[in-house]
PDB file of N, CA and C in Angstrom:
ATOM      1  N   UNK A   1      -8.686  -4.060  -8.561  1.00  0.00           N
ATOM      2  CA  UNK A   1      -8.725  -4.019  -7.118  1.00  0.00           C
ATOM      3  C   UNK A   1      -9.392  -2.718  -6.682  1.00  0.00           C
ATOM      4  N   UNK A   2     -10.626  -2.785  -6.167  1.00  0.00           N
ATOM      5  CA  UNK A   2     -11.026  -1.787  -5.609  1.00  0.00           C
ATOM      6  C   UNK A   2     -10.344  -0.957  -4.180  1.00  0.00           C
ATOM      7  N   UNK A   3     -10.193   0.946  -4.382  1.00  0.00           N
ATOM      8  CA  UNK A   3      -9.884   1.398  -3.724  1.00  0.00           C
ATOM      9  C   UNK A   3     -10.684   1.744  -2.380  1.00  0.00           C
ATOM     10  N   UNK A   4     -10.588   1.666  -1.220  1.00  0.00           N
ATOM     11  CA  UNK A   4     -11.014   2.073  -0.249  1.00  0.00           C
ATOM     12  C   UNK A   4     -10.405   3.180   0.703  1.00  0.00           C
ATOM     13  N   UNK A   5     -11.307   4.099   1.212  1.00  0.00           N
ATOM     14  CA  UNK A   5     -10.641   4.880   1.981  1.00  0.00           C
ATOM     15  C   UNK A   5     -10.326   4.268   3.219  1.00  0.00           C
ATOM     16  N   UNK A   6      -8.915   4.842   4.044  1.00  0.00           N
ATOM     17  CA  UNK A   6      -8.531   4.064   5.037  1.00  0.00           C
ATOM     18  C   UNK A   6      -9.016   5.083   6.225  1.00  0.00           C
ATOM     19  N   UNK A   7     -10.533   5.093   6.706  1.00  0.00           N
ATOM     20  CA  UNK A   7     -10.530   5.838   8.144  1.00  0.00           C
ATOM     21  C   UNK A   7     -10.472   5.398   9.309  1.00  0.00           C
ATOM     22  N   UNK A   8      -9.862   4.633   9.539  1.00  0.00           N
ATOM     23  CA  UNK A   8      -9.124   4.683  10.763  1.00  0.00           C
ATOM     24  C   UNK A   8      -7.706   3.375  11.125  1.00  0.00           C
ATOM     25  N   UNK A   9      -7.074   3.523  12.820  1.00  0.00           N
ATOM     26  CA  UNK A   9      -5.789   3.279  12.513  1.00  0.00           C
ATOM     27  C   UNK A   9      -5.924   2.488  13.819  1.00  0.00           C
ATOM     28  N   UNK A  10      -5.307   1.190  14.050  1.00  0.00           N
ATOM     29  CA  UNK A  10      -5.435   0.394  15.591  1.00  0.00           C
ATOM     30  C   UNK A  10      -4.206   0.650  16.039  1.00  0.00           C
ATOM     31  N   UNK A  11      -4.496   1.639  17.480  1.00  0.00           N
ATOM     32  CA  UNK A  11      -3.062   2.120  18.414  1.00  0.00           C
ATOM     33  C   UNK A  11      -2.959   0.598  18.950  1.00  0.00           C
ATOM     34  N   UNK A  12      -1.552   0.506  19.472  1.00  0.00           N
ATOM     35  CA  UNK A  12      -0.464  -0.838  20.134  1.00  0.00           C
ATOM     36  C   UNK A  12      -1.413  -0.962  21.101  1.00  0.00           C
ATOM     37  N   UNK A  13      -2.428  -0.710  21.513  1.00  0.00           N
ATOM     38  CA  UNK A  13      -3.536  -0.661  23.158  1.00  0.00           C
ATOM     39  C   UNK A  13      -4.904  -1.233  22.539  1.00  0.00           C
ATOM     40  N   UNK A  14      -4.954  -1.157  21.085  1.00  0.00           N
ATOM     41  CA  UNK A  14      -6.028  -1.657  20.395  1.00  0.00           C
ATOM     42  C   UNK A  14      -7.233  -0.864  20.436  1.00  0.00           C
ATOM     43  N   UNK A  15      -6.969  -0.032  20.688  1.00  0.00           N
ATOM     44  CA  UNK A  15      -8.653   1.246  20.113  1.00  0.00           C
ATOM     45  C   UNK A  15      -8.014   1.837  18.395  1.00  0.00           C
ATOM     46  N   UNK A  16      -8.860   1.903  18.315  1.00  0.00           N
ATOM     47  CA  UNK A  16      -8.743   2.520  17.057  1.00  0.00           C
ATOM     48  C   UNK A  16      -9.314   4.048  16.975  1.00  0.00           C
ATOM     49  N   UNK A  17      -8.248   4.508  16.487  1.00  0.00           N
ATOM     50  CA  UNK A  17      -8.374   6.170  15.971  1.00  0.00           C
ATOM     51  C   UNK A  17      -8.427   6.698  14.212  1.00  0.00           C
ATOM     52  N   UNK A  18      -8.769   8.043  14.307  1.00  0.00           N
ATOM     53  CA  UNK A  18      -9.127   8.274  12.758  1.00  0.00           C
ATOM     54  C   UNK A  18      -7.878   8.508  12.309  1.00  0.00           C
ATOM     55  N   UNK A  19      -8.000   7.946  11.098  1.00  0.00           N
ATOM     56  CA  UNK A  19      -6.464   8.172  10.047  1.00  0.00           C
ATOM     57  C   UNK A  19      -5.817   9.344   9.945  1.00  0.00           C
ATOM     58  N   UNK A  20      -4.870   9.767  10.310  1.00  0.00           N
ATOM     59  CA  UNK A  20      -4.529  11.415   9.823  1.00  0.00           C
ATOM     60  C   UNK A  20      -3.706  11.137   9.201  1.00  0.00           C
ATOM     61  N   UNK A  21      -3.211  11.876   8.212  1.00  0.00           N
ATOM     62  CA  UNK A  21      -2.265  11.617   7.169  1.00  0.00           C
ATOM     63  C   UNK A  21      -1.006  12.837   7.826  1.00  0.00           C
ATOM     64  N   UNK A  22      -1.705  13.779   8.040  1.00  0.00           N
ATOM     65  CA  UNK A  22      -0.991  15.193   8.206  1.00  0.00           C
ATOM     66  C   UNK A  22      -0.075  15.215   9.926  1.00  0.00           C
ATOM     67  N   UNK A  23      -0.639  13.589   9.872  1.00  0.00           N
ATOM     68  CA  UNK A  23       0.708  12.857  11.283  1.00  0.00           C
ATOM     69  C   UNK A  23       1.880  12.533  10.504  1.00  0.00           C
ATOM     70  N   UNK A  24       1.373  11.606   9.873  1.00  0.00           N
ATOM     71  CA  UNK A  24       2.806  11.161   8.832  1.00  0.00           C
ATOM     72  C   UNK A  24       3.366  12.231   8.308  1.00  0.00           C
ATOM     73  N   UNK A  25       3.101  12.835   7.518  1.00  0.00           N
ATOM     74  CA  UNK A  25       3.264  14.119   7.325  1.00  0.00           C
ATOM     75  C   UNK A  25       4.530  15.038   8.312  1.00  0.00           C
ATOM     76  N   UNK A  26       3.979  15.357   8.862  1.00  0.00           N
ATOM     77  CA  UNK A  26       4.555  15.881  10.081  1.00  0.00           C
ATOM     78  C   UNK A  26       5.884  15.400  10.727  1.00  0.00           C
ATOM     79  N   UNK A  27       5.478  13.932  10.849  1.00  0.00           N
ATOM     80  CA  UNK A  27       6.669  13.045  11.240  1.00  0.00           C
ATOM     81  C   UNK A  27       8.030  12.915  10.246  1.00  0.00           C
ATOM     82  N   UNK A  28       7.220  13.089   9.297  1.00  0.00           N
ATOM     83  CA  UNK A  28       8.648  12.581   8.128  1.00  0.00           C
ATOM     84  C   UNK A  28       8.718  13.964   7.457  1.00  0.00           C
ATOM     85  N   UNK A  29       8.470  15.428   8.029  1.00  0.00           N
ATOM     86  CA  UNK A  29       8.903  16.438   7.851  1.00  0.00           C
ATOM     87  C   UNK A  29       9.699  16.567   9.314  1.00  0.00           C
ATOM     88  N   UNK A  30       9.383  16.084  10.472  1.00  0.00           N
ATOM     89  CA  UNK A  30      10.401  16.597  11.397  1.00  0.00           C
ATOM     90  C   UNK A  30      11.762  15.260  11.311  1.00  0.00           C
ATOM     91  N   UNK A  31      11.900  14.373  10.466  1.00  0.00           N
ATOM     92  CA  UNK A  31      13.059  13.147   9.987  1.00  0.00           C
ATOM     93  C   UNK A  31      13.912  14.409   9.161  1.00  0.00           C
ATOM     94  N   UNK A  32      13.138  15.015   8.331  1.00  0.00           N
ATOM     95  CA  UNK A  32      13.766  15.627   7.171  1.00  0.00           C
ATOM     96  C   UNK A  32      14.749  16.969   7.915  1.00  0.00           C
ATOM     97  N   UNK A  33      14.001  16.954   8.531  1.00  0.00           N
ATOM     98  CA  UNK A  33      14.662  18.578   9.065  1.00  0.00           C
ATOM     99  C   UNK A  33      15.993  18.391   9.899  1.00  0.00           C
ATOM    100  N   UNK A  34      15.770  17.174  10.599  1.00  0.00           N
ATOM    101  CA  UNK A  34      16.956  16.734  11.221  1.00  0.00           C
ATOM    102  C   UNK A  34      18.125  16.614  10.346  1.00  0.00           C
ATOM    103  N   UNK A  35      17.943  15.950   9.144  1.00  0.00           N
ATOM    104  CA  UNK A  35      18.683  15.873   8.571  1.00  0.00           C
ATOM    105  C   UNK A  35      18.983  17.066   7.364  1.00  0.00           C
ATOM    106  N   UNK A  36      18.165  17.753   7.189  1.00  0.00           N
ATOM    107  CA  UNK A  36      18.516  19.154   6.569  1.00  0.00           C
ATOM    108  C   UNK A  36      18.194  19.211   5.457  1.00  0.00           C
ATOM    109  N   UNK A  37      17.296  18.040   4.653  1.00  0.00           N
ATOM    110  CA  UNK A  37      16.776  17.980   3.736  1.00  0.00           C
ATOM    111  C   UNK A  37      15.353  17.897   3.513  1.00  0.00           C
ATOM    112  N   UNK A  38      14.868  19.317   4.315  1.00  0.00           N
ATOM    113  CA  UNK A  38      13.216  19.565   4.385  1.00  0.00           C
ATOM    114  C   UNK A  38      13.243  20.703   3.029  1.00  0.00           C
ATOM    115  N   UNK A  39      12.416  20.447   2.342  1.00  0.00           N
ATOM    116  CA  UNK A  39      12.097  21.257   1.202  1.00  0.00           C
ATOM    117  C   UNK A  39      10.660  21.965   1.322  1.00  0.00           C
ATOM    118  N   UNK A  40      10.331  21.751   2.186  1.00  0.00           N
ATOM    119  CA  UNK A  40       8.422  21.843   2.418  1.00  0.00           C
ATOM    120  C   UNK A  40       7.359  21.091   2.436  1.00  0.00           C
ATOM    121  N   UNK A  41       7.552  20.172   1.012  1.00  0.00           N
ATOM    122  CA  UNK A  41       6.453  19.278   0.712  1.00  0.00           C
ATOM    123  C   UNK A  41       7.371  18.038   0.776  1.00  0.00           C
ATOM    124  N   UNK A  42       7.888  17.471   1.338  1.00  0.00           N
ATOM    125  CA  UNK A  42       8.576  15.901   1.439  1.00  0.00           C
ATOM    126  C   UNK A  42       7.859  14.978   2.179  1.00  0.00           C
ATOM    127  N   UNK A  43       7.552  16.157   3.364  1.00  0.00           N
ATOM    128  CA  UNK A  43       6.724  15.091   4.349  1.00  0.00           C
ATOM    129  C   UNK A  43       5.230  14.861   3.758  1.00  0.00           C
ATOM    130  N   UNK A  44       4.390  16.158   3.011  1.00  0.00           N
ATOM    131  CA  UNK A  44       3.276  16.207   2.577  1.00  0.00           C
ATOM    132  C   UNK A  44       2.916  15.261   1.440  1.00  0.00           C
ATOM    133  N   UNK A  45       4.075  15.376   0.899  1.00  0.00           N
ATOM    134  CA  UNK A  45       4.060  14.594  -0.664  1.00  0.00           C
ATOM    135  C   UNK A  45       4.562  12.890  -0.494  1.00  0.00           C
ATOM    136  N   UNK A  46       5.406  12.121   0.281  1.00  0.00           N
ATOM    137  CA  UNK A  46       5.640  11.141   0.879  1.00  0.00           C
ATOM    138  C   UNK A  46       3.786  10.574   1.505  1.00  0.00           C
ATOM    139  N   UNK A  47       3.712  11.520   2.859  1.00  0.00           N
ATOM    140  CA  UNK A  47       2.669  10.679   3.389  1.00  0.00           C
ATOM    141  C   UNK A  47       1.177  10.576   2.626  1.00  0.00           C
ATOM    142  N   UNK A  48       1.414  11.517   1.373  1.00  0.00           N
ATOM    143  CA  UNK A  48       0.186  11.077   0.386  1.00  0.00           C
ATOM    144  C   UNK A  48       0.270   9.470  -0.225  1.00  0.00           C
ATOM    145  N   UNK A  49       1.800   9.343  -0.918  1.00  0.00           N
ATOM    146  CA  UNK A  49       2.712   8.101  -1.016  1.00  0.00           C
ATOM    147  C   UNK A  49       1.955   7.182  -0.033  1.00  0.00           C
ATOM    148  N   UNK A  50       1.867   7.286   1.255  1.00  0.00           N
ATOM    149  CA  UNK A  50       1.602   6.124   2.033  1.00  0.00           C
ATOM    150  C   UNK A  50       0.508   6.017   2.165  1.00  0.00           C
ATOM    151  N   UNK A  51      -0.684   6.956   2.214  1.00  0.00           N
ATOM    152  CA  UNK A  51      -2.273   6.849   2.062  1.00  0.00           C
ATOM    153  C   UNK A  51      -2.561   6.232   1.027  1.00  0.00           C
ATOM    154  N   UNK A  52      -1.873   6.600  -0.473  1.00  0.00           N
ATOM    155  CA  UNK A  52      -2.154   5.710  -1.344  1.00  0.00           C
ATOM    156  C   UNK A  52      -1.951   4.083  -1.652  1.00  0.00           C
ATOM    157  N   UNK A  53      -1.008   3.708  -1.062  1.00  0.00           N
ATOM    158  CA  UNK A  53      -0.376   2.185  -1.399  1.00  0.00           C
ATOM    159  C   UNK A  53      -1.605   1.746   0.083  1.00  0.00           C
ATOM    160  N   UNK A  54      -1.518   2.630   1.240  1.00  0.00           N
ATOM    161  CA  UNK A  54      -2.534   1.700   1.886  1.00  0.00           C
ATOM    162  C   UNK A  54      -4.323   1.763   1.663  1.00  0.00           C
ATOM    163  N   UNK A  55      -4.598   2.712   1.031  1.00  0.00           N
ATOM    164  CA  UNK A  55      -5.922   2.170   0.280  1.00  0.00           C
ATOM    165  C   UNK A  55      -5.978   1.172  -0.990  1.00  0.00           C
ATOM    166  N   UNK A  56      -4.897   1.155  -1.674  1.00  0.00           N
ATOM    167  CA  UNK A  56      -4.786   0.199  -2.473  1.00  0.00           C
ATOM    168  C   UNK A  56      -4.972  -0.965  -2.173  1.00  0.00           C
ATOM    169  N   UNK A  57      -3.260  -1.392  -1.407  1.00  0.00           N
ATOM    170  CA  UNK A  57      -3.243  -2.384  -1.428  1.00  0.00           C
ATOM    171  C   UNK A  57      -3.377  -3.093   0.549  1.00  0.00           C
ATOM    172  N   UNK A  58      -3.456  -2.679   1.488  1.00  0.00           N
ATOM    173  CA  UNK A  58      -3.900  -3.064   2.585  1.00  0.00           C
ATOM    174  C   UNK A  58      -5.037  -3.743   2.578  1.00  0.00           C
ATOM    175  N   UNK A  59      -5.003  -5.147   3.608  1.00  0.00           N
ATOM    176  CA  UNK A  59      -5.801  -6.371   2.883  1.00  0.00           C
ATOM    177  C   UNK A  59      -7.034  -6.169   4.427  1.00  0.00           C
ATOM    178  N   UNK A  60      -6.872  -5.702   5.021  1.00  0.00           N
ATOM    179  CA  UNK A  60      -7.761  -5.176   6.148  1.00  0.00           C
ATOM    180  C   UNK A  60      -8.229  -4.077   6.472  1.00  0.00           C
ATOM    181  N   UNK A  61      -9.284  -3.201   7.382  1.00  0.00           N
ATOM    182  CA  UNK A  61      -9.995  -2.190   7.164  1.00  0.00           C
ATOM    183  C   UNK A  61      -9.416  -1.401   8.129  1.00  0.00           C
ATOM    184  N   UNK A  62      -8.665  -1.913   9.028  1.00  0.00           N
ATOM    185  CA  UNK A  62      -7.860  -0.688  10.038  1.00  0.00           C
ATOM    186  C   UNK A  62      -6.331  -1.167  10.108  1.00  0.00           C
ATOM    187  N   UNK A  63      -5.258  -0.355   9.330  1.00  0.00           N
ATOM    188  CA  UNK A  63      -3.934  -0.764   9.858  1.00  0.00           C
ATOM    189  C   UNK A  63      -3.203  -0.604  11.379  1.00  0.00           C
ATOM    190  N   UNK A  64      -2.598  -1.623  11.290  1.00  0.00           N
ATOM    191  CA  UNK A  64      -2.148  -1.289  12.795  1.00  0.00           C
ATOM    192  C   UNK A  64      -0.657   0.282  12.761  1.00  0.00           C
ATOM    193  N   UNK A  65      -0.556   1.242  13.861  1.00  0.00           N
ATOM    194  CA  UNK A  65       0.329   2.287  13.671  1.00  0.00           C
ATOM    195  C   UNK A  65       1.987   1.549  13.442  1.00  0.00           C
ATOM    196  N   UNK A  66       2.299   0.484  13.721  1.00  0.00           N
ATOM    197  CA  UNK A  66       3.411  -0.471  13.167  1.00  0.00           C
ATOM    198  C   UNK A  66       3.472  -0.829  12.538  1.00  0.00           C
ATOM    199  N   UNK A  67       2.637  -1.667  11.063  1.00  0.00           N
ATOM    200  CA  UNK A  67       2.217  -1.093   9.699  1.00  0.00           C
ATOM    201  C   UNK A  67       2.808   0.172   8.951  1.00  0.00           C
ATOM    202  N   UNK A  68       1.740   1.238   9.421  1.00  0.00           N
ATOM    203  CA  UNK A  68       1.982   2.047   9.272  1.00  0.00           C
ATOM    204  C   UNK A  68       3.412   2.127   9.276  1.00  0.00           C
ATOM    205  N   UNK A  69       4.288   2.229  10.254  1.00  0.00           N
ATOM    206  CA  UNK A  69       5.689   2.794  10.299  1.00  0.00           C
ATOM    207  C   UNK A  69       6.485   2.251   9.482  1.00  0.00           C
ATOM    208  N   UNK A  70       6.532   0.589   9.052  1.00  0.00           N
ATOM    209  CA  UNK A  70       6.893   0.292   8.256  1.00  0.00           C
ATOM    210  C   UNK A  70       6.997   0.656   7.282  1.00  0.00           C
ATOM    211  N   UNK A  71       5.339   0.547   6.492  1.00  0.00           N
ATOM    212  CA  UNK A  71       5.040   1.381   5.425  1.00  0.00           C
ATOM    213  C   UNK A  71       5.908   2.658   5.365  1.00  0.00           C
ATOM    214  N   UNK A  72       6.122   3.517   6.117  1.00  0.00           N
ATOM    215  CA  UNK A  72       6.517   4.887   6.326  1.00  0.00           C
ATOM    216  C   UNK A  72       8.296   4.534   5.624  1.00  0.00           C
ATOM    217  N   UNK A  73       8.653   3.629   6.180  1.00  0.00           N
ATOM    218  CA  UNK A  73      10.328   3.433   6.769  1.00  0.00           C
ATOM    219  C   UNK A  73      10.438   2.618   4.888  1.00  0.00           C
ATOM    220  N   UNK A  74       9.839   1.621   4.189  1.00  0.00           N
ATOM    221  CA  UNK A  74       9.777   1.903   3.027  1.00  0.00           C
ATOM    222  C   UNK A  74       9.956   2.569   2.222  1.00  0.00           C
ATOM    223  N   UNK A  75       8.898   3.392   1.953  1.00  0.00           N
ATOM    224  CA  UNK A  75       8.750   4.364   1.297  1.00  0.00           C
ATOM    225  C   UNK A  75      10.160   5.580   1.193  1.00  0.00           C
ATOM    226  N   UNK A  76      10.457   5.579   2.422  1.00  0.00           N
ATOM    227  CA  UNK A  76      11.138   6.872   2.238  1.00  0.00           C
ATOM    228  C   UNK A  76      12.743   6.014   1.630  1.00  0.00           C
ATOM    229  N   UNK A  77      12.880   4.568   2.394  1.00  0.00           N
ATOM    230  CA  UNK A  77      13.798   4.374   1.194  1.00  0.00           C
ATOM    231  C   UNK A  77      13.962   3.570  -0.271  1.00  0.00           C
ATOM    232  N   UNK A  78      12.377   3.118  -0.725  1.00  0.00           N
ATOM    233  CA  UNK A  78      12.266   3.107  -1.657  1.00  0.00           C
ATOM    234  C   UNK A  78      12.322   4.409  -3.035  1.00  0.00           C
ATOM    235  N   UNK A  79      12.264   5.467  -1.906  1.00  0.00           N
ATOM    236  CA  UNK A  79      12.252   6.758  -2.584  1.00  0.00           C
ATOM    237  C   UNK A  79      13.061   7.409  -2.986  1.00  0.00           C
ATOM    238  N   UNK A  80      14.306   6.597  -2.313  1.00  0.00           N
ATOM    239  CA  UNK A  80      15.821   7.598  -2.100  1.00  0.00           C
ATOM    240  C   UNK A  80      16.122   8.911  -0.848  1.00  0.00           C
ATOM    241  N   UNK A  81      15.671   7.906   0.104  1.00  0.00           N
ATOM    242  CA  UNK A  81      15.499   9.255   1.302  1.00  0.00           C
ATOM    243  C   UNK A  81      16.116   8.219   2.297  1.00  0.00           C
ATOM    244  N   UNK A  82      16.893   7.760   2.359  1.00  0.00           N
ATOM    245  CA  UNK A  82      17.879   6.801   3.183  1.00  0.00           C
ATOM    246  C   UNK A  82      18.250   7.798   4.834  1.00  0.00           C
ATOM    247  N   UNK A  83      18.634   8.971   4.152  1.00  0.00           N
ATOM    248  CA  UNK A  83      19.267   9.667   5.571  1.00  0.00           C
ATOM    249  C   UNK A  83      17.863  10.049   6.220  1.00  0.00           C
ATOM    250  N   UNK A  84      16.942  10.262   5.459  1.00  0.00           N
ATOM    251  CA  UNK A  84      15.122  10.955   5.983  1.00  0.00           C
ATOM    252  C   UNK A  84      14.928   9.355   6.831  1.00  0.00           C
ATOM    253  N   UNK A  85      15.067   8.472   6.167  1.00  0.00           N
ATOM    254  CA  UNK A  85      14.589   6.962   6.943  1.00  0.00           C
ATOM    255  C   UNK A  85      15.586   6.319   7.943  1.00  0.00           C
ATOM    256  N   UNK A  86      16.459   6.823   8.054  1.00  0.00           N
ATOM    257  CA  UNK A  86      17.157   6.464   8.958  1.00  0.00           C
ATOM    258  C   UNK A  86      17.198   7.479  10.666  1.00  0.00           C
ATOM    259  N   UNK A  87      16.855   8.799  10.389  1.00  0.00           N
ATOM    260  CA  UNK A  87      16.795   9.819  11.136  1.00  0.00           C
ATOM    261  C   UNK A  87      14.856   9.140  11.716  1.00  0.00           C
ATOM    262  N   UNK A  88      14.031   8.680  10.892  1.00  0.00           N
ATOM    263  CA  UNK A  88      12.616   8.417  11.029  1.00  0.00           C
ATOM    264  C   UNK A  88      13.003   7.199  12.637  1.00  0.00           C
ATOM    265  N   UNK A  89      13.598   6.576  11.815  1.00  0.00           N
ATOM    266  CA  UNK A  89      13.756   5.290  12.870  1.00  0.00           C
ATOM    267  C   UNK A  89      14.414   5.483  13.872  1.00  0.00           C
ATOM    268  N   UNK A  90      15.140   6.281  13.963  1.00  0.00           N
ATOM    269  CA  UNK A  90      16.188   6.889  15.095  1.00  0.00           C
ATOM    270  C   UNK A  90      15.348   7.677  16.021  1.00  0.00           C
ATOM    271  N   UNK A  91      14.297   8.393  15.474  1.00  0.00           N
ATOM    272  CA  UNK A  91      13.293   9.440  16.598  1.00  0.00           C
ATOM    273  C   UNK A  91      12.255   8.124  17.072  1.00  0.00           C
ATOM    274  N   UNK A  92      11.760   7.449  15.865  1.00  0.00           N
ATOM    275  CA  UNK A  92      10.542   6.480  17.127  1.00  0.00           C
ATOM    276  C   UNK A  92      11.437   5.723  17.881  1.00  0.00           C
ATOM    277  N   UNK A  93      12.765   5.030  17.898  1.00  0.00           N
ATOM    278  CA  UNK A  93      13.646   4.378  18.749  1.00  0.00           C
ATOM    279  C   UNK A  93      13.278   4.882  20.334  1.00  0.00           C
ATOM    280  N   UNK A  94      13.841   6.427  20.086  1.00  0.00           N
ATOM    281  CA  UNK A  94      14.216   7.360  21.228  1.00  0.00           C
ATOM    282  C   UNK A  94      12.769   7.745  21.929  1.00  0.00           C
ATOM    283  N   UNK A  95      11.705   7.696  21.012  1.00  0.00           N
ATOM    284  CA  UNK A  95      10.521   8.138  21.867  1.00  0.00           C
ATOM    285  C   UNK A  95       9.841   6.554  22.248  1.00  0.00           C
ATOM    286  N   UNK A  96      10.610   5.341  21.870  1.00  0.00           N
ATOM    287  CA  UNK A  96      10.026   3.893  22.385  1.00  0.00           C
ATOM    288  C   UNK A  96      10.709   3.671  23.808  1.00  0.00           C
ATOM    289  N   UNK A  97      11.360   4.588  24.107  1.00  0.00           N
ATOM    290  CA  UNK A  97      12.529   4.660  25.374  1.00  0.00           C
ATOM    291  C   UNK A  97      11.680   5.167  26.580  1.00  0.00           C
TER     292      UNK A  97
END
């Protein structure tokens, strides 16, 4: 299966923006912190985790950012980060408000 880079991402409004990783990143370093288990690289090292499985295996050329979150909300508890993925889903809840 050939890898592709994923540059870019379709917002809920349908434009599409460039991929940042160092969003995810960010996001699932400010999950971690809430919960008190930020080490530095969790969020850095995770949202590499999710750049990779979606150049892999994503069957289209722009994911949608709900995708994405999924993907995100996975990962962290396929990873063993249950309280990081539960604190994740609890902040986009509150900012879907």
């Amino acid at each position: 299966m050939p890898i592709r880079k994923i540059e870019t991402v379709r917002k809920r409004d349908g434009r599409a923006v460039p991929y940042d990783e160092q969003k995810i990143a960010e996001a699932i370093s400010r999950a971690a912190r809430s919960t008190g288990l930020d080490n530095g690289a969790i969020g850095r090292d995770l949202a590499s985790v999710v750049t990779m499985y979606l150049e892999r295996y994503h069957d289209r050329e722009a994911p949608s950012c709900e995708e994405i979150r999924r993907l995100v909300e996975k990962i962290l508890f396929d990873t063993g980060n249950a309280a990081i993925a539960r604190e994740f889903i609890v902040h986009r809840e509150r900012k879907g408000r």
